[in-house]
N, C-alpha and C. Protein backbone atom coordinates (compact mmCIF):
# COMPACT_ATOMS: atom_id res chain seq x y z
N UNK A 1 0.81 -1.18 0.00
CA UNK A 1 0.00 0.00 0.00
C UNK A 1 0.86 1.25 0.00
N UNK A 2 1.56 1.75 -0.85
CA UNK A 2 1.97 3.20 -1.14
C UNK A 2 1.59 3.99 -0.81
N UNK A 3 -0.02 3.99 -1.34
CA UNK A 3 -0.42 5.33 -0.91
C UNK A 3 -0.68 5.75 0.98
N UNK A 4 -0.85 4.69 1.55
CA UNK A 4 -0.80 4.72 2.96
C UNK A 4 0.17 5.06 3.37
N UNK A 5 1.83 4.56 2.81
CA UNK A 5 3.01 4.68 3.38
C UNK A 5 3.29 6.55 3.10
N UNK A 6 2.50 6.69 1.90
CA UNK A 6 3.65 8.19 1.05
C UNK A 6 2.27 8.96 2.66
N UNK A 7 1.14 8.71 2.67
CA UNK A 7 0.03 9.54 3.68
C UNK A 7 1.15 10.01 4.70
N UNK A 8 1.46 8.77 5.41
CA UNK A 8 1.88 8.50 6.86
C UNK A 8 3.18 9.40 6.96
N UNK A 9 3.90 9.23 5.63
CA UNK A 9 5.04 10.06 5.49
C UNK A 9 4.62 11.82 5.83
N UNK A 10 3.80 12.04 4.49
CA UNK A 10 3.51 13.72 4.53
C UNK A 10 2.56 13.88 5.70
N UNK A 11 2.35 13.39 6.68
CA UNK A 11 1.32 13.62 7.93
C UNK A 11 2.89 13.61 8.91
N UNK A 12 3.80 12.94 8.88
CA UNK A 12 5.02 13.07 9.45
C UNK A 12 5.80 14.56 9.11
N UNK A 13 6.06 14.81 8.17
CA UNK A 13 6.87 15.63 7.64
C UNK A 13 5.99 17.04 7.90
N UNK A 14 4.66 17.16 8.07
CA UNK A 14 3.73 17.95 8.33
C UNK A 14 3.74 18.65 10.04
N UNK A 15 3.59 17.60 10.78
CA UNK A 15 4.39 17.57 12.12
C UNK A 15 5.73 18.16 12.32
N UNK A 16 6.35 17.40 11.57
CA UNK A 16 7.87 17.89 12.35
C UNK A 16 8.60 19.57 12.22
N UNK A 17 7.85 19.91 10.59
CA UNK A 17 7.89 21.49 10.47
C UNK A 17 6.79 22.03 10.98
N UNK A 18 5.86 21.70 11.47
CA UNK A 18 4.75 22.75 11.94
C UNK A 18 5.84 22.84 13.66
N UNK A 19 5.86 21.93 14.26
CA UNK A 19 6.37 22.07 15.54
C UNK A 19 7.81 22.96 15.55
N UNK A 20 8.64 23.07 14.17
CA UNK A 20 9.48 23.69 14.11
C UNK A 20 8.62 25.24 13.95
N UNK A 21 7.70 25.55 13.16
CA UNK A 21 7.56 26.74 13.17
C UNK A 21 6.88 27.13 14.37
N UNK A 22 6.42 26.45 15.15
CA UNK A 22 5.61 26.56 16.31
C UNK A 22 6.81 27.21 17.48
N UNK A 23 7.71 26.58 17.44
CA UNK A 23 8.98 26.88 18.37
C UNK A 23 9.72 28.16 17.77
N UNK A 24 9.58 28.20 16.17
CA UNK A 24 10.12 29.72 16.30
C UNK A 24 9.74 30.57 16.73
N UNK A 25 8.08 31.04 16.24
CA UNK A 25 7.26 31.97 16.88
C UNK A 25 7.83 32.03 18.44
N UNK A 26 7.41 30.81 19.00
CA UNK A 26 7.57 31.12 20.50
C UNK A 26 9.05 32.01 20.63
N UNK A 27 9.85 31.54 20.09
CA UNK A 27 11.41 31.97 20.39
C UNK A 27 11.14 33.44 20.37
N UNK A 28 10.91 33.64 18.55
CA UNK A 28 10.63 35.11 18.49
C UNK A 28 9.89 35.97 19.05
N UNK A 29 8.82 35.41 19.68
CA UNK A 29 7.80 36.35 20.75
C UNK A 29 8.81 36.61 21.98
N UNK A 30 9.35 35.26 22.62
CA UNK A 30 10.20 35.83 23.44
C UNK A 30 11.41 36.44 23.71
N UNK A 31 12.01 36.64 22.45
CA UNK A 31 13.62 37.95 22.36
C UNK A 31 12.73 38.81 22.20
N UNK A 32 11.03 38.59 21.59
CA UNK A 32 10.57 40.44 21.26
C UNK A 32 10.18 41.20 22.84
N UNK A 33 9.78 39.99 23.36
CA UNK A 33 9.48 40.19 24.90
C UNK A 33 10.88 41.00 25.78
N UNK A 34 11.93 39.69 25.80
CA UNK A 34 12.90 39.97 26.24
C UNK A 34 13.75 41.60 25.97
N UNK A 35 13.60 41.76 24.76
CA UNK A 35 14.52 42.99 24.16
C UNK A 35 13.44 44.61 24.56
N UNK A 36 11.51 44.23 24.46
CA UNK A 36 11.90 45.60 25.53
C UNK A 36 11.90 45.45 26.85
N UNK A 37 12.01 44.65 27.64
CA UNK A 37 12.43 44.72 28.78
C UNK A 37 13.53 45.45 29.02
N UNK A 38 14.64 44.83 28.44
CA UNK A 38 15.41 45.34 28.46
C UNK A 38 15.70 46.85 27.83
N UNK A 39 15.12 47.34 26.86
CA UNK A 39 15.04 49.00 26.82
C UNK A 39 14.58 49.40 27.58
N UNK A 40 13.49 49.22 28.05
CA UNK A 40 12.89 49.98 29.32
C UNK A 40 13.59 49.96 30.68
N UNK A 41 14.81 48.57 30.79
CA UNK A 41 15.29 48.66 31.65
C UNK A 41 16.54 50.05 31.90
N UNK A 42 17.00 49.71 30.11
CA UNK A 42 18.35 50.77 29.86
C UNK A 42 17.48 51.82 30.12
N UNK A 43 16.61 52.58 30.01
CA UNK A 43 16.56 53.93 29.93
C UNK A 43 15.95 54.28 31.06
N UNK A 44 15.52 53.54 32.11
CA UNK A 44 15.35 54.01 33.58
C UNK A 44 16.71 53.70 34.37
N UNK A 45 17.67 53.52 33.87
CA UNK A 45 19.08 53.41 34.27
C UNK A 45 20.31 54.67 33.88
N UNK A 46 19.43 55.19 32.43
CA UNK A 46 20.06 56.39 31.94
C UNK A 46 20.04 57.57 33.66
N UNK A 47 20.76 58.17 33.17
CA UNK A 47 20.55 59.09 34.77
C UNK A 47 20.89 60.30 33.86
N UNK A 48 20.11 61.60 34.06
CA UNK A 48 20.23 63.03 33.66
C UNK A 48 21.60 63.39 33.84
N UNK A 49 22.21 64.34 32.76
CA UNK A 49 23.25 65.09 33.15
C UNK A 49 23.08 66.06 34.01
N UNK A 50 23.41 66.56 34.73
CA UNK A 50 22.43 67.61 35.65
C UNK A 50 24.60 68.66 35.62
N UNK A 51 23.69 69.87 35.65
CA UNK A 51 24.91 70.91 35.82
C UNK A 51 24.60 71.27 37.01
N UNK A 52 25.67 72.00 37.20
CA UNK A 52 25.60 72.91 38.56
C UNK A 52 24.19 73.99 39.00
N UNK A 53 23.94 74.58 37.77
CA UNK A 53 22.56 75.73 37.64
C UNK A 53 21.42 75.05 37.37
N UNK A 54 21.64 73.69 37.73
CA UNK A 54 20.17 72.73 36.90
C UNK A 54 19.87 71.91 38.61
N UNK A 55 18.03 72.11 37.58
CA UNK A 55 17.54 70.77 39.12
C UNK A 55 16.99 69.66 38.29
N UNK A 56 16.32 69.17 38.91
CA UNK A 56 16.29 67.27 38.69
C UNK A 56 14.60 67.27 38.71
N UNK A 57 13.88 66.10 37.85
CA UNK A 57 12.70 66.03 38.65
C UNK A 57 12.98 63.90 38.27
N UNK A 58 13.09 63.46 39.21
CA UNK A 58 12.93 61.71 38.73
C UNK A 58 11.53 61.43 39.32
N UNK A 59 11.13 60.97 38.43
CA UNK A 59 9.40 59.78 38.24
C UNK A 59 9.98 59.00 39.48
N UNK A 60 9.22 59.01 40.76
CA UNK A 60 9.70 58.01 41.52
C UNK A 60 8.06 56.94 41.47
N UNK A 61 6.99 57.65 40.87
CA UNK A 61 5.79 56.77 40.79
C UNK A 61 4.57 56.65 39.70
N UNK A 62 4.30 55.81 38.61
CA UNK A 62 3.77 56.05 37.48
C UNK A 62 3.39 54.92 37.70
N UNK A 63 2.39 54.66 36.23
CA UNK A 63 2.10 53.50 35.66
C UNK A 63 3.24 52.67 34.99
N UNK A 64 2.72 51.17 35.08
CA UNK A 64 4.51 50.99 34.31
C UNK A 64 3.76 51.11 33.03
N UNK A 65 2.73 51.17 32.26
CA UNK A 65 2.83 51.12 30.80
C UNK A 65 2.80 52.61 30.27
N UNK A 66 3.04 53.51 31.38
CA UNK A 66 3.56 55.24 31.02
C UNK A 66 5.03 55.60 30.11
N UNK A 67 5.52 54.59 31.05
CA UNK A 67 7.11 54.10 30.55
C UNK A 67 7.91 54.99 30.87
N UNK A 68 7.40 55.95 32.14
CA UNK A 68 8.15 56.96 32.78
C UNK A 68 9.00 56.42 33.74
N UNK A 69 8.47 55.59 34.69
CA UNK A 69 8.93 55.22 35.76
C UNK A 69 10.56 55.18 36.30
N UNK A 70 11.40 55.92 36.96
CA UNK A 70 12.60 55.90 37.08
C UNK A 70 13.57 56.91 35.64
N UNK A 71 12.39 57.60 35.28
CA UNK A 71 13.42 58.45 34.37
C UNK A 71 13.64 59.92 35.31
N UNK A 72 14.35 60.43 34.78
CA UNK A 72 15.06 61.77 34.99
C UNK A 72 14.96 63.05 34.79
N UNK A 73 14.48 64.59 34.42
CA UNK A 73 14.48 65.16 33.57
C UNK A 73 15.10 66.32 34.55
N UNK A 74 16.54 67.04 33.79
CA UNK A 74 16.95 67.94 34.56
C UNK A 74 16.76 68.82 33.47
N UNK A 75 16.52 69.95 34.21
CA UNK A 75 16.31 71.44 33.41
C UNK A 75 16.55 72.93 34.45
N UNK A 76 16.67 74.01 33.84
CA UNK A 76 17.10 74.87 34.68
C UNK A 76 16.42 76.49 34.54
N UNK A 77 15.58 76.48 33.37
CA UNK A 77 14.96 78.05 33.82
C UNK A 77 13.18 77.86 33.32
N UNK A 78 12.75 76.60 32.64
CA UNK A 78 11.30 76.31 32.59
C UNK A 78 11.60 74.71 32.11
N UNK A 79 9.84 74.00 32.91
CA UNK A 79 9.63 72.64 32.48
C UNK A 79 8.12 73.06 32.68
N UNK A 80 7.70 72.10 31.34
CA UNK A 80 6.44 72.12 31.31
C UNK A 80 6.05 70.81 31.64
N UNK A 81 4.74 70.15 32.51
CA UNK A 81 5.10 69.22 32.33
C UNK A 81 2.72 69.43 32.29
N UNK A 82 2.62 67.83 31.14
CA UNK A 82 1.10 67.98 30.96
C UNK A 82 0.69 66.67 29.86
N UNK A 83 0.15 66.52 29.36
CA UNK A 83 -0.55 65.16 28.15
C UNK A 83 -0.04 65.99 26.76
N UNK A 84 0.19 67.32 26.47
CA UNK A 84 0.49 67.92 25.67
C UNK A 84 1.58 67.30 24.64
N UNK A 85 1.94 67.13 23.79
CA UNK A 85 2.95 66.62 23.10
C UNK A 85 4.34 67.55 23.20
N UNK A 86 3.75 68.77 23.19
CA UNK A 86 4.68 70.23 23.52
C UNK A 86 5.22 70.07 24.46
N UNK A 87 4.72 69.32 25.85
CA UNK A 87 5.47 69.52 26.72
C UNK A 87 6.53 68.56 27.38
N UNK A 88 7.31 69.60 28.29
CA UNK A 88 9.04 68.80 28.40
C UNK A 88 8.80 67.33 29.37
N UNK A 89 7.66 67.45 29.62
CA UNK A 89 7.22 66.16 30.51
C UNK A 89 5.94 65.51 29.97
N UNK A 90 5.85 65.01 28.88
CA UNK A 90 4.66 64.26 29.06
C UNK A 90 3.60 63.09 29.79
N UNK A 91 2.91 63.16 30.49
CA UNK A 91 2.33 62.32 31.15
C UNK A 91 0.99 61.58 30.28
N UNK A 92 1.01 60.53 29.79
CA UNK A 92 -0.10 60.15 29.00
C UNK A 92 -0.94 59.62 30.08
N UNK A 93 -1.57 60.23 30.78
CA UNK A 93 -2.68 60.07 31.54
C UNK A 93 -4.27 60.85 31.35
N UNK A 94 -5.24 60.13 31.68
CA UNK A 94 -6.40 61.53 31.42
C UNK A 94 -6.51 62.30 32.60
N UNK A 95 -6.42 61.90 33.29
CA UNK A 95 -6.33 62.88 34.58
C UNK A 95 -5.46 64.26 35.01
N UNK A 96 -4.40 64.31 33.76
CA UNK A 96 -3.41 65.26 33.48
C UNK A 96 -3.82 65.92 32.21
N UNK A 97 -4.48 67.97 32.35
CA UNK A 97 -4.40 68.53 31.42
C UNK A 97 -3.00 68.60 30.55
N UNK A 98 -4.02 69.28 29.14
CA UNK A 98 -2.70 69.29 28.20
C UNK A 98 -1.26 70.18 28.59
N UNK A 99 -1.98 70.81 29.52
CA UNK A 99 -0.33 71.85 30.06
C UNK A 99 -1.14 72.03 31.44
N UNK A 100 -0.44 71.38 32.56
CA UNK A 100 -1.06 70.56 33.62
C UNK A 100 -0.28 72.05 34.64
N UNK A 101 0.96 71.81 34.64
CA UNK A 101 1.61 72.44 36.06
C UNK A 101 2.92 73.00 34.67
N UNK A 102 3.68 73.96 35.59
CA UNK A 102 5.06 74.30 35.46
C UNK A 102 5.81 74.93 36.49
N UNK A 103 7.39 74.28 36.47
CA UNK A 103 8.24 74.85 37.13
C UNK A 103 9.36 75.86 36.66
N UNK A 104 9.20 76.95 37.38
CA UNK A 104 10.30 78.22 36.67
C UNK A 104 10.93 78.71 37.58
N UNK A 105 12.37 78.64 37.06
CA UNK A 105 14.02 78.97 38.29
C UNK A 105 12.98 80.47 38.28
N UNK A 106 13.60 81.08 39.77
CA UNK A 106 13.32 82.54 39.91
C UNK A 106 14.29 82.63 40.98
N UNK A 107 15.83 83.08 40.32
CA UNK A 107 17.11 82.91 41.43
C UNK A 107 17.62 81.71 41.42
N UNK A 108 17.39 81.72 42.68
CA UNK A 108 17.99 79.79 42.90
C UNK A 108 17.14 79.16 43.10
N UNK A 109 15.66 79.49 43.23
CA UNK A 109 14.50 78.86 43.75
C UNK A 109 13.65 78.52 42.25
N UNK A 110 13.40 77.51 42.47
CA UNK A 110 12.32 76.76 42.24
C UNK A 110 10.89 77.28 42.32
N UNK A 111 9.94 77.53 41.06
CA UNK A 111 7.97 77.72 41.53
C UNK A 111 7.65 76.41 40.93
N UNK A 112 6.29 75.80 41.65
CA UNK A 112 5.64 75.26 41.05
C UNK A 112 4.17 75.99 40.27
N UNK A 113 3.70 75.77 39.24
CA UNK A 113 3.19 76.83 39.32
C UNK A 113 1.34 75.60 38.60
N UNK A 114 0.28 75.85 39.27
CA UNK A 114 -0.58 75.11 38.76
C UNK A 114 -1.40 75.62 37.33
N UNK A 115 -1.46 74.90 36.15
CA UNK A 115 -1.89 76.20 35.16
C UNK A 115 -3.60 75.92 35.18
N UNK A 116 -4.19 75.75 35.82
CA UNK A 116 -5.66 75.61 36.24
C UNK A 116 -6.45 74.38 35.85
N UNK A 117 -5.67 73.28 36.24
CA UNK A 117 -5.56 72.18 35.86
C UNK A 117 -7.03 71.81 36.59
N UNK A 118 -7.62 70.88 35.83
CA UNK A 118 -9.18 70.15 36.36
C UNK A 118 -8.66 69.64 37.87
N UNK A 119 -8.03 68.52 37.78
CA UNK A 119 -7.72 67.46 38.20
C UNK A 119 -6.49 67.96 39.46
N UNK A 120 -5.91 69.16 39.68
CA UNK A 120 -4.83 70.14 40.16
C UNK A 120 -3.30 69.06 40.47
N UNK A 121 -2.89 69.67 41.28
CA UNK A 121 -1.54 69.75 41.26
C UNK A 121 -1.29 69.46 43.16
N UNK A 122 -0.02 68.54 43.44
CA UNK A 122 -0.33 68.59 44.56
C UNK A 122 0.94 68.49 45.06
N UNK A 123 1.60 68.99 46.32
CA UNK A 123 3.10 68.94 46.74
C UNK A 123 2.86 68.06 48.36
N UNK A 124 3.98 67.24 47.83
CA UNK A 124 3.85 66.27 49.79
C UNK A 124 2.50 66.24 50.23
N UNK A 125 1.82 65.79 49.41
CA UNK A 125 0.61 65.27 49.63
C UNK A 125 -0.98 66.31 49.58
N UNK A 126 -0.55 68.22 49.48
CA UNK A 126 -1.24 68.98 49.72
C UNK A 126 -1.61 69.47 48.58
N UNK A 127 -2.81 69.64 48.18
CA UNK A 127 -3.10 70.34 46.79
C UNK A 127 -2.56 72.17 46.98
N UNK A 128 -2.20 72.43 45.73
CA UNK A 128 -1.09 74.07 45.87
C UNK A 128 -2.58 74.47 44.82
N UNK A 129 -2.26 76.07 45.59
CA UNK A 129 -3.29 76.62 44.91
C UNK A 129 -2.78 78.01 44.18
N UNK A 130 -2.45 78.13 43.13
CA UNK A 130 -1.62 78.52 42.26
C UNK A 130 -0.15 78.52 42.39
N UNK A 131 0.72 79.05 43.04
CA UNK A 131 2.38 78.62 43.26
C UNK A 131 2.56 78.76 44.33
N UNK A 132 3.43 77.87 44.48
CA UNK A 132 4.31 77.34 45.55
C UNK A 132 6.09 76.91 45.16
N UNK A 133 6.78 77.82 46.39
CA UNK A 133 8.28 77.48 45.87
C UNK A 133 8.18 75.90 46.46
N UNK A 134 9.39 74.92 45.65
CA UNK A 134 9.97 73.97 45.55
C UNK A 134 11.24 73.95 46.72
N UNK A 135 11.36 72.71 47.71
CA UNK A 135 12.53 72.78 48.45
C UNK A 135 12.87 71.18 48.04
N UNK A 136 14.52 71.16 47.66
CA UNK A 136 14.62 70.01 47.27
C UNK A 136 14.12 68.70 48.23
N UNK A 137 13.98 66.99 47.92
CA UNK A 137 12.68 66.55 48.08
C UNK A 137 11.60 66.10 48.13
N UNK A 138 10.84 67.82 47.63
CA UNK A 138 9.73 67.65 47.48
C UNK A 138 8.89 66.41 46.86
N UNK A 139 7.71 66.23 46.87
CA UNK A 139 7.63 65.21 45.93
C UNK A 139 5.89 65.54 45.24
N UNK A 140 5.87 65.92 44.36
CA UNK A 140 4.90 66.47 43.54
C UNK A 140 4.31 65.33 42.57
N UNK A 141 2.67 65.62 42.98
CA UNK A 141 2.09 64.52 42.21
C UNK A 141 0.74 65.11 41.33
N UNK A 142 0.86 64.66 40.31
CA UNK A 142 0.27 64.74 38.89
C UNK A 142 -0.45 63.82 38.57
N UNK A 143 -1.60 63.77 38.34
CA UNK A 143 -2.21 62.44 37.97
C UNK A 143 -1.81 61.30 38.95
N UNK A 144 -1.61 60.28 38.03
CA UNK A 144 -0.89 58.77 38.68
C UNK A 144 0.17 59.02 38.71
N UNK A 145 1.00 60.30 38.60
CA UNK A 145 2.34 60.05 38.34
C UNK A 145 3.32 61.00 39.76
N UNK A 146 4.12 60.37 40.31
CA UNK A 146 4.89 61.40 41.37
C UNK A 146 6.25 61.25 41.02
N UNK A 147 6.48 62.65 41.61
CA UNK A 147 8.13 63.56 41.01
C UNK A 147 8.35 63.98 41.99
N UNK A 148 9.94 63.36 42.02
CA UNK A 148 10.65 64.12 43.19
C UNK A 148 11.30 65.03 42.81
N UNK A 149 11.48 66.11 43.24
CA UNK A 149 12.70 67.67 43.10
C UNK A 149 13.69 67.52 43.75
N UNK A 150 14.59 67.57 42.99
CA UNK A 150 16.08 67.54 43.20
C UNK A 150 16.79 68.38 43.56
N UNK A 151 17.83 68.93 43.73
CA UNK A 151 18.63 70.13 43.12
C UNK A 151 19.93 69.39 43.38
C-alpha cells in the first residue's frame, strides 16, 4: 500500500515542520518580549546630566505602561510638564491637562506653578493653589504620576 506509506510520510513531515515553526514563533515572541524589557530597563538606568545651575525632577511613581517610571528630567529656567505633546514632561494620563503644572528657576529657587488644571496639582501630599516654591525633596504629584525635586 503506497499510498498509505507516502500519507503516513507527509502527515510526518507535516508535524515535524509545523512544531518547528511553532517553536520559532515562540522563540521570536520571546527575544521580542525579552529585548523591551530590556530598553525599558536601559533607559530608567540612563541618569540626567544635571549641571551645577540645573535641578532634577525623577518619576519616583507612574504607571509601568507610562514608561516613565525611574526616568530623569533635569532642566534649569522652565519645564512644562502635561498630556500635551509640547510639553518637556509628558504624562499620557487623562487625569493630566494638556499643560497641567510648570516649574520656573526665579534665582535659585524653584515655583511650582498650577496652570488651572481640572484634576490640580499637589506637593507632599497637599493640593497648591496657584504657586508654591519647591525645596529640594519635594515630591509632587500629577495624575498617577509622582516627582521628586532635586537640586
Amino acid at each position: 500500500m503506497p499510498s498509505t506509506a507516502f500519507f503516513l510520510k507527509a502527515v510526518s513531515v507535516f508535524f515535524q515542520y509545523g512544531m518547528l515553526l511553532v517553536l520559532l514563533a515562540y522563540l521570536a515572541r520571546f527575544l521580542r518580549i525579552t529585548a523591551g524589557e530590556f530598553r525599558r530597563e536601559h533607559a530608567s538606568l540612563q541618569q540626567a546630566q544635571v549641571a551645577p545651575h540645573e535641578a532634577v525632577l525623577s518619576v519616583v511613581e507612574a504607571r509601568e505602561s507610562s514608561g516613565l517610571l525611574g526616568r530623569r528630567y533635569a532642566f534649569s529656567d522652565l519645564l512644562l510638564i502635561g498630556r500635551g505633546e509640547d510639553c518637556d514632561i509628558v504624562v499620557p494620563d487623562a487625569y493630566v491637562s494638556h499643560h497641567h503644572a510648570q516649574i520656573t528657576a526665579r534665582g535659585n529657587q524653584y515655583v511650582l506653578e498650577d496652570l488651572g488644571s481640572r484634576n490640580h496639582t499637589y506637593v507632599n501630599g497637599a493640593e497648591i493653589d496657584g504657586r508654591t516654591y519647591l525645596t529640594p525633596g519635594d515630591i509632587i504629584r500629577i495624575g498617577f504620576v509622582s516627582l521628586k525635586f532635586e537640586r
